[in-house]
C-alpha atoms as a PDB file:
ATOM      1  CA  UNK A   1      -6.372  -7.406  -5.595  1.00  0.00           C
ATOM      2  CA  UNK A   2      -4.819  -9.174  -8.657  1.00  0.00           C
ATOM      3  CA  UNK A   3      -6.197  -6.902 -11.010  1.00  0.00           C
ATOM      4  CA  UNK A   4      -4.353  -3.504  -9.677  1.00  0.00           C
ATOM      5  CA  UNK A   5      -1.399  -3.697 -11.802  1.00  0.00           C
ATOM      6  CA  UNK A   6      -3.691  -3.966 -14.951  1.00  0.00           C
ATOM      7  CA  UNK A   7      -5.970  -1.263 -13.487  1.00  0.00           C
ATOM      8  CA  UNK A   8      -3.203   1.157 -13.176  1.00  0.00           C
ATOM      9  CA  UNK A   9      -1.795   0.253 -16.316  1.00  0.00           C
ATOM     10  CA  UNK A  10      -5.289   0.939 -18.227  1.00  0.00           C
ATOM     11  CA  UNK A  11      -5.117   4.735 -15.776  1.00  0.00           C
ATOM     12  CA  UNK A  12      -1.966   5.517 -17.395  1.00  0.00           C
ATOM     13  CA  UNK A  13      -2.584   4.633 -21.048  1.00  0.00           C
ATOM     14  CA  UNK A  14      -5.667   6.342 -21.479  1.00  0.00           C
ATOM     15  CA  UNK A  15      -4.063   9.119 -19.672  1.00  0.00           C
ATOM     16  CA  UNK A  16      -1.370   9.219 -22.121  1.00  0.00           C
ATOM     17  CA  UNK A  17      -3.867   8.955 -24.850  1.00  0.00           C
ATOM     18  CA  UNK A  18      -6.314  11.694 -23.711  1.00  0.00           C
ATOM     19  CA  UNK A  19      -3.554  14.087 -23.165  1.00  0.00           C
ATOM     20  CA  UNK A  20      -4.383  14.218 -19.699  1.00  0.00           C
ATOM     21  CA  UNK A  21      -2.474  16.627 -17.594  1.00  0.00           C
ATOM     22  CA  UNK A  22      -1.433  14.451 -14.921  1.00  0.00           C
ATOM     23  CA  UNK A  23      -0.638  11.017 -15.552  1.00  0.00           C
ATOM     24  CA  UNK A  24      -0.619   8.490 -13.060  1.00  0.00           C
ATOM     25  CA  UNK A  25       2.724   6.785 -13.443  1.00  0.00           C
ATOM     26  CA  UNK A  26       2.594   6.373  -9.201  1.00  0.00           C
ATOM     27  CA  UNK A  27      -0.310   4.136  -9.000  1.00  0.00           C
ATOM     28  CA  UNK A  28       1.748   0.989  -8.813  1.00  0.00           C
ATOM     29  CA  UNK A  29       5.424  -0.113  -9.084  1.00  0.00           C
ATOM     30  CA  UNK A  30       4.503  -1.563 -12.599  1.00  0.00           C
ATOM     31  CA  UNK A  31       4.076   2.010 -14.065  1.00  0.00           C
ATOM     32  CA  UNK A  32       6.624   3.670 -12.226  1.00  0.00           C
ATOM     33  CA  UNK A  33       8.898   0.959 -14.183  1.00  0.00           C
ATOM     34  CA  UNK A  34       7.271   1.249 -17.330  1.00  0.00           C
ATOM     35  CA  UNK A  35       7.146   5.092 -17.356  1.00  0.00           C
ATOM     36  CA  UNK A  36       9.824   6.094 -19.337  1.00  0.00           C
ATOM     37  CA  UNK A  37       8.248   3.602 -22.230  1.00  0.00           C
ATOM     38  CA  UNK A  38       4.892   4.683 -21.607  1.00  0.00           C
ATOM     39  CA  UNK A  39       5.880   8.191 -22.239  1.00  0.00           C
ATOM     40  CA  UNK A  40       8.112   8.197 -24.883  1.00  0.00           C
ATOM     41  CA  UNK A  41       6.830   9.757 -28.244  1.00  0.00           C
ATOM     42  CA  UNK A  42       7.515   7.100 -30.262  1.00  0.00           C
ATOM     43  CA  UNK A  43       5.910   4.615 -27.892  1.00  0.00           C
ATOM     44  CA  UNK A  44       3.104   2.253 -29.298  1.00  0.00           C
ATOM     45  CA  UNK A  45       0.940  -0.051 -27.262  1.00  0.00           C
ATOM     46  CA  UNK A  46      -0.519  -3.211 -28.023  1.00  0.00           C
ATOM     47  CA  UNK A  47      -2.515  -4.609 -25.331  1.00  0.00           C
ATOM     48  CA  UNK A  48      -3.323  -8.393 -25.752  1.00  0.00           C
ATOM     49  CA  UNK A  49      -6.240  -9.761 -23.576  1.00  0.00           C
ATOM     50  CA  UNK A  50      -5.758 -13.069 -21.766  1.00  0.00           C
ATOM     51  CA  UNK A  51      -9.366 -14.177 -20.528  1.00  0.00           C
ATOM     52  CA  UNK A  52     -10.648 -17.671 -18.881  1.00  0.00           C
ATOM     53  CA  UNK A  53     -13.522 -19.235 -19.108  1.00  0.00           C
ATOM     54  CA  UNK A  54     -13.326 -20.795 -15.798  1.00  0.00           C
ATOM     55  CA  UNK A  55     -16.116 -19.296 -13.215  1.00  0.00           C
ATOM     56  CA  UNK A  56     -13.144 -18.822 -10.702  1.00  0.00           C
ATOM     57  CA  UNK A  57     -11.801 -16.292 -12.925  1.00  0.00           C
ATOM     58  CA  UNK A  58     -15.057 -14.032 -13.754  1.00  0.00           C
ATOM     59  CA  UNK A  59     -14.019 -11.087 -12.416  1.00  0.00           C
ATOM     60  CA  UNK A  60      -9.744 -10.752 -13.633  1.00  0.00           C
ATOM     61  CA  UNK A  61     -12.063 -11.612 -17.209  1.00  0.00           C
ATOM     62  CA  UNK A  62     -14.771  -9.008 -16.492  1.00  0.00           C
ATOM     63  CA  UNK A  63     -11.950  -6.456 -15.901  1.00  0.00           C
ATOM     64  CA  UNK A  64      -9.851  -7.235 -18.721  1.00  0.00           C
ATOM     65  CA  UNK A  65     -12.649  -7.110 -21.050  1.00  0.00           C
ATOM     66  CA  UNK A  66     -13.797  -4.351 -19.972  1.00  0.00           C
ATOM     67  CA  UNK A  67     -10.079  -2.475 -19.839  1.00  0.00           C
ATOM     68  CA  UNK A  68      -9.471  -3.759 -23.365  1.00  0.00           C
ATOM     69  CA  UNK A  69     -12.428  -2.066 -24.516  1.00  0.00           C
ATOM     70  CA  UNK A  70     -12.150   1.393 -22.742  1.00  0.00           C
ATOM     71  CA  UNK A  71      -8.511   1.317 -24.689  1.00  0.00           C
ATOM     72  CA  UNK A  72      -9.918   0.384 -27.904  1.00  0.00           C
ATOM     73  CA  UNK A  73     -12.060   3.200 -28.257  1.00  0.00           C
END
């Protein structure tokens, strides 16, 4: 599915900013590459949300939305 990259990517930040134990840099190739980013200490995140409107596109906006949100809090 399209939305697996940003899936994982959500997994691994809120792992990060739980302190999780095990952080789930394997999930996908795009946090394998981002890893050593993702885990540096001096690493900030700033997650910008691209949504459509367009009914063909519900569900990538439903998940975005809905990542964006479990981050924010």
């Amino acid at each position: 599915p399209s939305c697996l990259p940003l899936s994982a990517l959500g997994s691994v930040i809120l792992a990060l900013v739980s302190g999780a134990k095990h952080v789930p840099y394997r999930e996908h190739r795009l946090t394998l590459l981002l890893r050593e980013c993702l885990a540096a200490p001096s690493c900030r995140t700033t997650m910008i949300a691209h949504v459509s409107d367009a009914p063909a596109r519900h569900a990538e906006t439903l998940s975005t939305v809905q990542l964006a949100a479990r981050i924010h809090r």
